[in-house]
C-alpha atoms as a PDB file:
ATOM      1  CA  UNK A   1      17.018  10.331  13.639  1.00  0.00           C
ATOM      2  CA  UNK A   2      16.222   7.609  11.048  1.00  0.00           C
ATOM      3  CA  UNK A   3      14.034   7.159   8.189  1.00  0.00           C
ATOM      4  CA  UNK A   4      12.532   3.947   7.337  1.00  0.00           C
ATOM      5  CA  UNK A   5       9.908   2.892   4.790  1.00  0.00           C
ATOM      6  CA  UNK A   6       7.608  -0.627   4.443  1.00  0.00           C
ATOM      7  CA  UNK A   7       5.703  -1.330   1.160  1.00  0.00           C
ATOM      8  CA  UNK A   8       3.442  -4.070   0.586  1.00  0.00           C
ATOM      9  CA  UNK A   9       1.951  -4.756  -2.948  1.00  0.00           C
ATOM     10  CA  UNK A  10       0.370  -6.800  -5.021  1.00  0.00           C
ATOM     11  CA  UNK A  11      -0.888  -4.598  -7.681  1.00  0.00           C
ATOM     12  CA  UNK A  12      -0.208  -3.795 -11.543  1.00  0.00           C
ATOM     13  CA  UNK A  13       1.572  -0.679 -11.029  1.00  0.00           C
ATOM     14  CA  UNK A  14       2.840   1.297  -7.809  1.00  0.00           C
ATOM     15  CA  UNK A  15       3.792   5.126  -7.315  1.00  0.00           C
ATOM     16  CA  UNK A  16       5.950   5.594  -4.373  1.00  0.00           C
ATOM     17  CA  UNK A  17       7.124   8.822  -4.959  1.00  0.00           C
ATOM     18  CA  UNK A  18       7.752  12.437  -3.459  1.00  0.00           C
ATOM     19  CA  UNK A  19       4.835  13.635  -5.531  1.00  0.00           C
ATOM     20  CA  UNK A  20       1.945  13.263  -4.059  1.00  0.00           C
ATOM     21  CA  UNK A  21      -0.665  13.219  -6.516  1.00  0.00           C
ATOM     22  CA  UNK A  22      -2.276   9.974  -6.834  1.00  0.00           C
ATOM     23  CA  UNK A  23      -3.753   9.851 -10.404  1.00  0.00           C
ATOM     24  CA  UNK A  24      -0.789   8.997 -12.020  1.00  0.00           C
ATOM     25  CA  UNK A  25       2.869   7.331 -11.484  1.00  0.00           C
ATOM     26  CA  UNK A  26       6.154   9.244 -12.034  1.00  0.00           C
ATOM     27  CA  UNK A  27       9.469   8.216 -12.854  1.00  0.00           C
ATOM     28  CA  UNK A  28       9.996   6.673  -9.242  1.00  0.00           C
ATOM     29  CA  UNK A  29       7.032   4.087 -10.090  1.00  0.00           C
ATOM     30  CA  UNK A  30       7.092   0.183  -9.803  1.00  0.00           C
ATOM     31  CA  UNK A  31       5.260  -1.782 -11.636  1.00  0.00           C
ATOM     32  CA  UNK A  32       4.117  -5.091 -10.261  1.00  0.00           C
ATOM     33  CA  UNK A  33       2.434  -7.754 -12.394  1.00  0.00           C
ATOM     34  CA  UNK A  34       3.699 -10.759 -10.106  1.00  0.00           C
ATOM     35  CA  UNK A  35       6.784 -11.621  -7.938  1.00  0.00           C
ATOM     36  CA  UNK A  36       8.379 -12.865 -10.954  1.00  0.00           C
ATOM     37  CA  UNK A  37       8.023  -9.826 -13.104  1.00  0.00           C
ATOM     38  CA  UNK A  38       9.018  -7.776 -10.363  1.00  0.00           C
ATOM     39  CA  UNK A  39      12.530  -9.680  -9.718  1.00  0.00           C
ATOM     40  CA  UNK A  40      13.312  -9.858 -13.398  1.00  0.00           C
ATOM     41  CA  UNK A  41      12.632  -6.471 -14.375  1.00  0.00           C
ATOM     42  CA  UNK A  42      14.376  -4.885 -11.249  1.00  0.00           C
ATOM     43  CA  UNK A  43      17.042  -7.268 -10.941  1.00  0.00           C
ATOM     44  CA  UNK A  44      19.676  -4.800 -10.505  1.00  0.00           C
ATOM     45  CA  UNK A  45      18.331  -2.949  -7.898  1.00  0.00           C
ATOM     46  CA  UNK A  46      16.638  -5.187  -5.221  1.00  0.00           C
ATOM     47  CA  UNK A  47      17.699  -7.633  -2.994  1.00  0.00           C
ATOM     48  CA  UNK A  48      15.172 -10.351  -2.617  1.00  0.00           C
ATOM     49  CA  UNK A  49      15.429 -10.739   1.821  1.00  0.00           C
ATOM     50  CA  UNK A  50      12.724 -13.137   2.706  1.00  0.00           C
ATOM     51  CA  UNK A  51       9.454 -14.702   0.587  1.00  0.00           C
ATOM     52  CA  UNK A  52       7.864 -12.122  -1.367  1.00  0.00           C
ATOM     53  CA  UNK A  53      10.000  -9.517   0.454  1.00  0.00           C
ATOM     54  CA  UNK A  54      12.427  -6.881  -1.086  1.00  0.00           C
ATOM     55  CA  UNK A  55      14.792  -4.724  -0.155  1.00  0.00           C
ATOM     56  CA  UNK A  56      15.639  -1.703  -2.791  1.00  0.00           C
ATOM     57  CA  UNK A  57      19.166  -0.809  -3.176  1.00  0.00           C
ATOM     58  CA  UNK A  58      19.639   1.833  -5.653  1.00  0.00           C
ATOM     59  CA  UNK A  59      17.908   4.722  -7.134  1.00  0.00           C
ATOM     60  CA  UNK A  60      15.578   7.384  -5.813  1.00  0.00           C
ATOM     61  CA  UNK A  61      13.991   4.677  -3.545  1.00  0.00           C
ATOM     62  CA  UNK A  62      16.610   2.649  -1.912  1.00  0.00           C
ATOM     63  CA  UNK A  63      16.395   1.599   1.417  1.00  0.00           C
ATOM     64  CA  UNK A  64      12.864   0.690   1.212  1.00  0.00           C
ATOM     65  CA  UNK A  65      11.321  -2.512   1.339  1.00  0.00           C
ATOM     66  CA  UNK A  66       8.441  -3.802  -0.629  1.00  0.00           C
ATOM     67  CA  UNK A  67       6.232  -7.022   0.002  1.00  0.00           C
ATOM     68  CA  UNK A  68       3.704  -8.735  -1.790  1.00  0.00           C
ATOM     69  CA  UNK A  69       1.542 -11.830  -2.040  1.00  0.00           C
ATOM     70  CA  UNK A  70       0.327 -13.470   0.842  1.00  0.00           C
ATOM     71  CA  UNK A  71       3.709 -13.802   2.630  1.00  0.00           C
ATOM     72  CA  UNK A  72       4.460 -10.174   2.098  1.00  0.00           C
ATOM     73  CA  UNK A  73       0.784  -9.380   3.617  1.00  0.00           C
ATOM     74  CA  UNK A  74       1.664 -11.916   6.674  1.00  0.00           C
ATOM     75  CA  UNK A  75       4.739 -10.100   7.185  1.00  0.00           C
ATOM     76  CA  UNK A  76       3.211  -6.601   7.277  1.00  0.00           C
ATOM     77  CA  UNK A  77       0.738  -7.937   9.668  1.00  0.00           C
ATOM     78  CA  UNK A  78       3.478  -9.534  11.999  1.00  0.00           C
ATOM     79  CA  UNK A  79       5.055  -6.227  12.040  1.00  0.00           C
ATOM     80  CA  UNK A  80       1.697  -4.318  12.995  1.00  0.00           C
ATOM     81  CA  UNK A  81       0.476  -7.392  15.743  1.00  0.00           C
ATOM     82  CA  UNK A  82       4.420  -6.291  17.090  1.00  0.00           C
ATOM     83  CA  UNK A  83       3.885  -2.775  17.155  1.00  0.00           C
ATOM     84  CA  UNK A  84       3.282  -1.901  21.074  1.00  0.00           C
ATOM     85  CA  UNK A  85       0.808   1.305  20.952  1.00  0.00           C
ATOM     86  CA  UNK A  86       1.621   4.193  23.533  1.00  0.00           C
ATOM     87  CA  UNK A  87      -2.292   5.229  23.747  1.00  0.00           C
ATOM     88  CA  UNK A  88      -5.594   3.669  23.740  1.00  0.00           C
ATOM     89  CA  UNK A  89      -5.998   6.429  20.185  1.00  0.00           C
ATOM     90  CA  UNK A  90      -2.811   4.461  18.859  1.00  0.00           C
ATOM     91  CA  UNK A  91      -4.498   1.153  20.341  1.00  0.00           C
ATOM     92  CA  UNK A  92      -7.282   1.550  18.432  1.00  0.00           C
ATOM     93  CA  UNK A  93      -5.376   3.077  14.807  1.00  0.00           C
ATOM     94  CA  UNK A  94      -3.402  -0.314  14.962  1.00  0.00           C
ATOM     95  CA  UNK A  95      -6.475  -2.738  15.741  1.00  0.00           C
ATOM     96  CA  UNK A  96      -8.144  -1.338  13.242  1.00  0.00           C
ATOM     97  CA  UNK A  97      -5.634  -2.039  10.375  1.00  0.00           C
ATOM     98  CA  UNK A  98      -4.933  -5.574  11.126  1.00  0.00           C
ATOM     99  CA  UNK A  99      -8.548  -5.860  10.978  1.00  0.00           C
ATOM    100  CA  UNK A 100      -7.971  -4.821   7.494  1.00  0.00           C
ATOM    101  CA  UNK A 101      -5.372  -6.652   7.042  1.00  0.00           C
ATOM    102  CA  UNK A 102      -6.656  -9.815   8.510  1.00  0.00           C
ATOM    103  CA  UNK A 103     -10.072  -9.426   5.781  1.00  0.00           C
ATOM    104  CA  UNK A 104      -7.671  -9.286   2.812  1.00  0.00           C
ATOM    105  CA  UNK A 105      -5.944 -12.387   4.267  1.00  0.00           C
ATOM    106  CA  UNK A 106      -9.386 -13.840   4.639  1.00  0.00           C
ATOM    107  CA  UNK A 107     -10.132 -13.127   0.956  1.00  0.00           C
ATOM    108  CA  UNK A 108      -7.054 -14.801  -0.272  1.00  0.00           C
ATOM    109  CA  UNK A 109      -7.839 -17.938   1.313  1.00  0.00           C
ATOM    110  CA  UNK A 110     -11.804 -17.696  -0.044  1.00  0.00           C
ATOM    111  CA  UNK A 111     -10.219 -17.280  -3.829  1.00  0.00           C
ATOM    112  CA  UNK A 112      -7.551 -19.814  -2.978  1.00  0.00           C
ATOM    113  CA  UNK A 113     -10.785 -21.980  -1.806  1.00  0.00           C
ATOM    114  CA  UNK A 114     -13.480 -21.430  -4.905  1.00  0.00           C
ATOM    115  CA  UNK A 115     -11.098 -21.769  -7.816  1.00  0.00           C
ATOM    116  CA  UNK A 116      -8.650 -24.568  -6.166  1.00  0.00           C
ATOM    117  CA  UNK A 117      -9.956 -26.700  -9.638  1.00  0.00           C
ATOM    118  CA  UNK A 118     -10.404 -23.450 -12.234  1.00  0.00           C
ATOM    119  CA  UNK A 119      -7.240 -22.035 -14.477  1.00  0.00           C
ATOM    120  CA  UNK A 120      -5.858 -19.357 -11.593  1.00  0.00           C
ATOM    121  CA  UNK A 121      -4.821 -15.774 -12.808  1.00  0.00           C
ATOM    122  CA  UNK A 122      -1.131 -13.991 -13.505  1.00  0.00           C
ATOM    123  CA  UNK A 123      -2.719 -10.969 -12.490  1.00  0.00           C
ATOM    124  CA  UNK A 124      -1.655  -8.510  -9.368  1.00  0.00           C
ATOM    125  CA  UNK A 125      -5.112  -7.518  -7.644  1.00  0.00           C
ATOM    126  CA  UNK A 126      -6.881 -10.230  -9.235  1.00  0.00           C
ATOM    127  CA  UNK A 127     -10.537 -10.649  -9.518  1.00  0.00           C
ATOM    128  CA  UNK A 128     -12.662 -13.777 -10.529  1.00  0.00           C
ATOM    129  CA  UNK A 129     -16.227 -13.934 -11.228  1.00  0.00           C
ATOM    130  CA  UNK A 130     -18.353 -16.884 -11.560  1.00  0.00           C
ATOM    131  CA  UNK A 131     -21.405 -16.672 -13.837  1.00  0.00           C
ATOM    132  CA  UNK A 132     -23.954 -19.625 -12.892  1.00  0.00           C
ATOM    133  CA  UNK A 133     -25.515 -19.527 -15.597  1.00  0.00           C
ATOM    134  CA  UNK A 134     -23.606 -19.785 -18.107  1.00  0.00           C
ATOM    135  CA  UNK A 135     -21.114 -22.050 -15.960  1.00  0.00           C
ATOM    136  CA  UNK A 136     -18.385 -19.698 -16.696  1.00  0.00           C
ATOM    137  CA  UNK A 137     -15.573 -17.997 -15.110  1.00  0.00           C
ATOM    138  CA  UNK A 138     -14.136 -14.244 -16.581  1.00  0.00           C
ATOM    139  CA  UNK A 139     -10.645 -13.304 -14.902  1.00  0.00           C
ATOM    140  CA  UNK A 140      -9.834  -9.678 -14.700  1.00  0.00           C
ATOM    141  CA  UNK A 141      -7.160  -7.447 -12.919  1.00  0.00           C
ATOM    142  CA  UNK A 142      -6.883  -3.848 -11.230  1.00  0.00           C
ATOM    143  CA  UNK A 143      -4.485  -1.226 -10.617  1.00  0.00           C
ATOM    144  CA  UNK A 144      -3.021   0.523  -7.516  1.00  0.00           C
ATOM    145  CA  UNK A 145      -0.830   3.494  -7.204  1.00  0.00           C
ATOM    146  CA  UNK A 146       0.354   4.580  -3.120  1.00  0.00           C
ATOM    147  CA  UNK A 147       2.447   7.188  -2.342  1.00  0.00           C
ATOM    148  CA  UNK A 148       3.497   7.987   1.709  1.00  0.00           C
ATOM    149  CA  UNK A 149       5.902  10.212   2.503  1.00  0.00           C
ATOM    150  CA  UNK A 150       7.421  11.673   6.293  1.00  0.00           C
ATOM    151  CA  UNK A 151       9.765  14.035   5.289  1.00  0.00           C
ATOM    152  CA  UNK A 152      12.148  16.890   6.099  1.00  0.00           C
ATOM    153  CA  UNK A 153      10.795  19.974   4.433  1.00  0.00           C
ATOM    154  CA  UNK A 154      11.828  23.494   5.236  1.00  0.00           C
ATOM    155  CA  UNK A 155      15.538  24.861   4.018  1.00  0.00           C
ATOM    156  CA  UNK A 156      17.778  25.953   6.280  1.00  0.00           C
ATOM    157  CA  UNK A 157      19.549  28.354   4.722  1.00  0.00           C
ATOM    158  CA  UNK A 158      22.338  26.866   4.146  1.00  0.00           C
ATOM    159  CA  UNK A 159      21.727  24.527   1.238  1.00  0.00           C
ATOM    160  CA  UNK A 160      20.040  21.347   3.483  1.00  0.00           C
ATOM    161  CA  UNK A 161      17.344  20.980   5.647  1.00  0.00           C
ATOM    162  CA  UNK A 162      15.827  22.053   8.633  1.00  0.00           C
ATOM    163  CA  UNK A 163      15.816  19.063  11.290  1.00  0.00           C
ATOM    164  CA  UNK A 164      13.652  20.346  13.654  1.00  0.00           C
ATOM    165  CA  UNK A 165      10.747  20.724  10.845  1.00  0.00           C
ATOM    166  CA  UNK A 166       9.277  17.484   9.082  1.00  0.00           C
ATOM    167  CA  UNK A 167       5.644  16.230   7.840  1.00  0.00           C
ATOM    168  CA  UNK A 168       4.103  13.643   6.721  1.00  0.00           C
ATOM    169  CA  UNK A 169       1.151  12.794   3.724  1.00  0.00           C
ATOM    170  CA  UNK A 170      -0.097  10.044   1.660  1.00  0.00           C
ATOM    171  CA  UNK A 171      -2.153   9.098  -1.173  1.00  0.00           C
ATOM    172  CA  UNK A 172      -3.589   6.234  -2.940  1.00  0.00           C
ATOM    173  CA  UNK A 173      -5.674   5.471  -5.856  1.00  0.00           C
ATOM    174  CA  UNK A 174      -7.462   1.987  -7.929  1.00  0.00           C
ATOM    175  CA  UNK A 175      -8.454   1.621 -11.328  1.00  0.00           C
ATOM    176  CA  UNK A 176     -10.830  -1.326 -11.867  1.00  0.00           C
ATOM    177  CA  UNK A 177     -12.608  -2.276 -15.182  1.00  0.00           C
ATOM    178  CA  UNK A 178     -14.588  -4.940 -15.155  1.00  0.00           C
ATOM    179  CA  UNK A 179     -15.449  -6.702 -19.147  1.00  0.00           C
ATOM    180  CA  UNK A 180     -18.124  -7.585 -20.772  1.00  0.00           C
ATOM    181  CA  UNK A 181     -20.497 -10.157 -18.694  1.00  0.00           C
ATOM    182  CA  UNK A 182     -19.160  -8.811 -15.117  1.00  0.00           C
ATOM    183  CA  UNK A 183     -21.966  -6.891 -13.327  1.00  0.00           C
ATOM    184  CA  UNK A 184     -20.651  -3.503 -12.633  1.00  0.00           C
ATOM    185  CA  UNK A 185     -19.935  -3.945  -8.765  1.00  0.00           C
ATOM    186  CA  UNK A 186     -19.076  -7.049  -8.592  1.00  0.00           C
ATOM    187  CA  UNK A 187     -15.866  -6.421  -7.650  1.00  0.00           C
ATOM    188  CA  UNK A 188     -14.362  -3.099  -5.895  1.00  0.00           C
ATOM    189  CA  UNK A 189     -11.594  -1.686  -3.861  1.00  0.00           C
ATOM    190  CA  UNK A 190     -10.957   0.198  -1.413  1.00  0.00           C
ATOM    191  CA  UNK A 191      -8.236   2.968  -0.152  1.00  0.00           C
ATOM    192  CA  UNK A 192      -7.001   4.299   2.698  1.00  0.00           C
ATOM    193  CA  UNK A 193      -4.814   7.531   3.454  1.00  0.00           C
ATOM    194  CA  UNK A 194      -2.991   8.177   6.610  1.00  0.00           C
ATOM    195  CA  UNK A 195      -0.674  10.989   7.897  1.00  0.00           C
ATOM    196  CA  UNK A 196       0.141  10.386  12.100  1.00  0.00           C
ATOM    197  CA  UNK A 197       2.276  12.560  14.060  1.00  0.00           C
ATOM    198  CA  UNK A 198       2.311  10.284  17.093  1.00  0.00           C
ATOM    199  CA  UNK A 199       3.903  13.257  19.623  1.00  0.00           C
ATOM    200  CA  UNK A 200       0.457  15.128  18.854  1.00  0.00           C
ATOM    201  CA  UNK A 201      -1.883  12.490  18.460  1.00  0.00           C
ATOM    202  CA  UNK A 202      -2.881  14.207  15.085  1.00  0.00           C
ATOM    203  CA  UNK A 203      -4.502  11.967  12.334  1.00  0.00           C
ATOM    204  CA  UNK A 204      -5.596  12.906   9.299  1.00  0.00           C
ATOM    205  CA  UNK A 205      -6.792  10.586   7.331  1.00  0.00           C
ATOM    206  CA  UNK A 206      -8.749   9.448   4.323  1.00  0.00           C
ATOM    207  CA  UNK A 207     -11.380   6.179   2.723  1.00  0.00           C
ATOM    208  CA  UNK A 208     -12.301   5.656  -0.618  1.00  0.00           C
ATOM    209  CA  UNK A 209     -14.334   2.602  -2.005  1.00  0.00           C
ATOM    210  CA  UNK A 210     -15.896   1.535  -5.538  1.00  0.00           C
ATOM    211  CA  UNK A 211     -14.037   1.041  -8.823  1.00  0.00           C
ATOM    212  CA  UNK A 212     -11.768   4.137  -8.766  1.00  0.00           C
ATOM    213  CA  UNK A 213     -11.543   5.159  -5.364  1.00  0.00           C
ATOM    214  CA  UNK A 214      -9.380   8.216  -4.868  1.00  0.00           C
ATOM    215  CA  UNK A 215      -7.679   8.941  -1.207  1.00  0.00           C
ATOM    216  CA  UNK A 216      -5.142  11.638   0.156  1.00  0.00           C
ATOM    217  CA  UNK A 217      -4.396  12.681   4.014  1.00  0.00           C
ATOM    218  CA  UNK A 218      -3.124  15.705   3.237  1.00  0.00           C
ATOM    219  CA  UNK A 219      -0.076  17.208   5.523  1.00  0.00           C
ATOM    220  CA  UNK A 220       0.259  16.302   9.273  1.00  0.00           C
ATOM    221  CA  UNK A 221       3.068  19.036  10.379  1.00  0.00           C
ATOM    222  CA  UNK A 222       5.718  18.731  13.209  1.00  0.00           C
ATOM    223  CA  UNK A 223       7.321  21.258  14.483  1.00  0.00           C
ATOM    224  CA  UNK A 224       9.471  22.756  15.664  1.00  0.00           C
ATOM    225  CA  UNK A 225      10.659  20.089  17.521  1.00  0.00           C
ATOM    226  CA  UNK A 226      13.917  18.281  18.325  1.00  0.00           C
ATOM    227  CA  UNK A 227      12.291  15.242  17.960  1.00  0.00           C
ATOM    228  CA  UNK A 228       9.599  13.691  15.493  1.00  0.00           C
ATOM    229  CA  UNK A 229       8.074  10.851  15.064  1.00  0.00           C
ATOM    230  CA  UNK A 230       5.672  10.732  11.906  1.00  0.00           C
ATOM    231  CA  UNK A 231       3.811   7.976   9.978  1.00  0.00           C
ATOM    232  CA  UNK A 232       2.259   8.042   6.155  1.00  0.00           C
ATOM    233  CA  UNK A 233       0.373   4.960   5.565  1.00  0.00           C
ATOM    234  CA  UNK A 234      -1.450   4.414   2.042  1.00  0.00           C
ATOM    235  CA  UNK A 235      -3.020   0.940   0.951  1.00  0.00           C
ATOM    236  CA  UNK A 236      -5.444  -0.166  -2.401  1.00  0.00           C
ATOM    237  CA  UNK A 237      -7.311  -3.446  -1.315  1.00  0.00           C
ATOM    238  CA  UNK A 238      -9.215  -5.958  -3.124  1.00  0.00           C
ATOM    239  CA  UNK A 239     -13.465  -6.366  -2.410  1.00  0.00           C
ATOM    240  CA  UNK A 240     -15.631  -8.569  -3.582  1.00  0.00           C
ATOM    241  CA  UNK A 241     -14.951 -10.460  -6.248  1.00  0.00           C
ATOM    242  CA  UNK A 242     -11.293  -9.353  -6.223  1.00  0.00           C
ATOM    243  CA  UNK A 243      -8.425 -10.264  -3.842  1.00  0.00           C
ATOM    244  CA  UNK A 244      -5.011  -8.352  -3.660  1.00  0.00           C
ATOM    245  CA  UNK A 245      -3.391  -5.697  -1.352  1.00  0.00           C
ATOM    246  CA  UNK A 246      -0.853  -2.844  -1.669  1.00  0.00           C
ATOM    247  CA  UNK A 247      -0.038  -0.889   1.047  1.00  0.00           C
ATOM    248  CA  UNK A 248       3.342   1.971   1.729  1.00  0.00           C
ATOM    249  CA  UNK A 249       4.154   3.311   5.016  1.00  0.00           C
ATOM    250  CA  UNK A 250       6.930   6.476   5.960  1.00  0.00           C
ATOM    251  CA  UNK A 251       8.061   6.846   9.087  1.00  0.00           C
ATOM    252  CA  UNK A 252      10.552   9.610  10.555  1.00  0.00           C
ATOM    253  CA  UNK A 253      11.400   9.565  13.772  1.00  0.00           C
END
């Protein structure tokens, strides 16, 4: 039985923790201004492994991997255009997140595209808007926190746990504050929550959009089994005006 986790962001702060209450980190948090901030102030406990790819390799979290930017989205959508789905349900779960996926790739090129010429932002989920009459641009920058978890759970007995029962949850949340001149709306996110048992076929699952959307899955159980095979998927995307992705999937199986 193994446990593997992929994170994608590109967000101010992260929570990927065992807690799964989304309106707040805890001490297992990242936080992700840019690549470079990331690397510096984590330095001795990542290992960069590919462009804009990490793998963790101490603390509380180690063992995960975390992308960002555009090549950490690309590689989080190779992964999912790789996946091979065992149902038409499972067909249609994984066409749907590329397609979300692909729009947030879509988005980076559009911002790459409008301010190729303008003074580009440090910010994680960065948003630029354009006022035409004044012939000014205002830069501003929101926050993401995911948490996904597919876990062993119940004791058993004996000071350990139970392999035959696991479960799986997620949560995500945004915080976007747009200043002075910015129309409220102009820019948004949106969040997604998703707890799979793939034996079952049970999804439960969760969308959230506008400036502080607020997502959870709640538990997806299995057991008792001698097998599992779970998925917790959470992601915070950029709309509108803003551009950026974060995204933390679980999996047991």
């Amino acid at each position: 039985m193994t446990k593997t986790m992929l994170a994608t962001s590109l967000v101010a702060s992260m929570f990927a923790g065992q807690a799964l209450a989304a309106d707040a980190p805890n001490a297992n948090s990242f936080r992700i201004e840019s690549e470079g901030q990331f690397a510096r102030d984590y330095a001795d406990s990542v290992e960069r492994i590919d462009a804009g790819v990490y793998l963790v390799t101490k603390g509380p979290l180690a063992g995960k991997t975390i992308t960002m930017g555009e090549s950490g989205l690309a590689y989080d959508l190779a992964a999912l255009r790789a996946r091979v789905p065992a149902s038409l349900r499972e067909r249609a779960q994984i066409k749907s997140r590329i397609k979300r996926l692909e729009r947030t790739a879509g988005r980076f090129e559009r911002q790459r595209a409008d301010i190729a010429t303008k003074a580009s932002s440090s910010g994680s989920i960065s948003c630029y808007h354009y006022n035409w009459t004044t012939r000014q641009g205002t830069w501003y920058s929101g926050t993401a926190y995911v948490s996904a978890t597919a876990e062993y759970y119940m004791s058993n007995g004996g000071g350990g746990l139970n392999y035959y029962y696991a479960r799986a949850a997620a949560s995500a949340n945004g915080s976007l504050s747009a200043p002075p001149g910015v129309p409220y709306g102009s820019g948004a996110l949106s969040a997604h929550a998703l707890a799979w048992n793939h034996h079952t076929n049970v999804i439960s699952q969760q969308f959230g959009y506008g400036n502080y959307p607020n997502v959870s899955s709640g538990y997806v159980y299995s057991g008792p089994d001698f097998s599992h095979d779970l998925e917790a998927f959470s992601g915070v995307e950029g709309e509108g005006d803003c551009t950026g992705y974060v995204g933390i999937a679980d999996y047991l199986r």
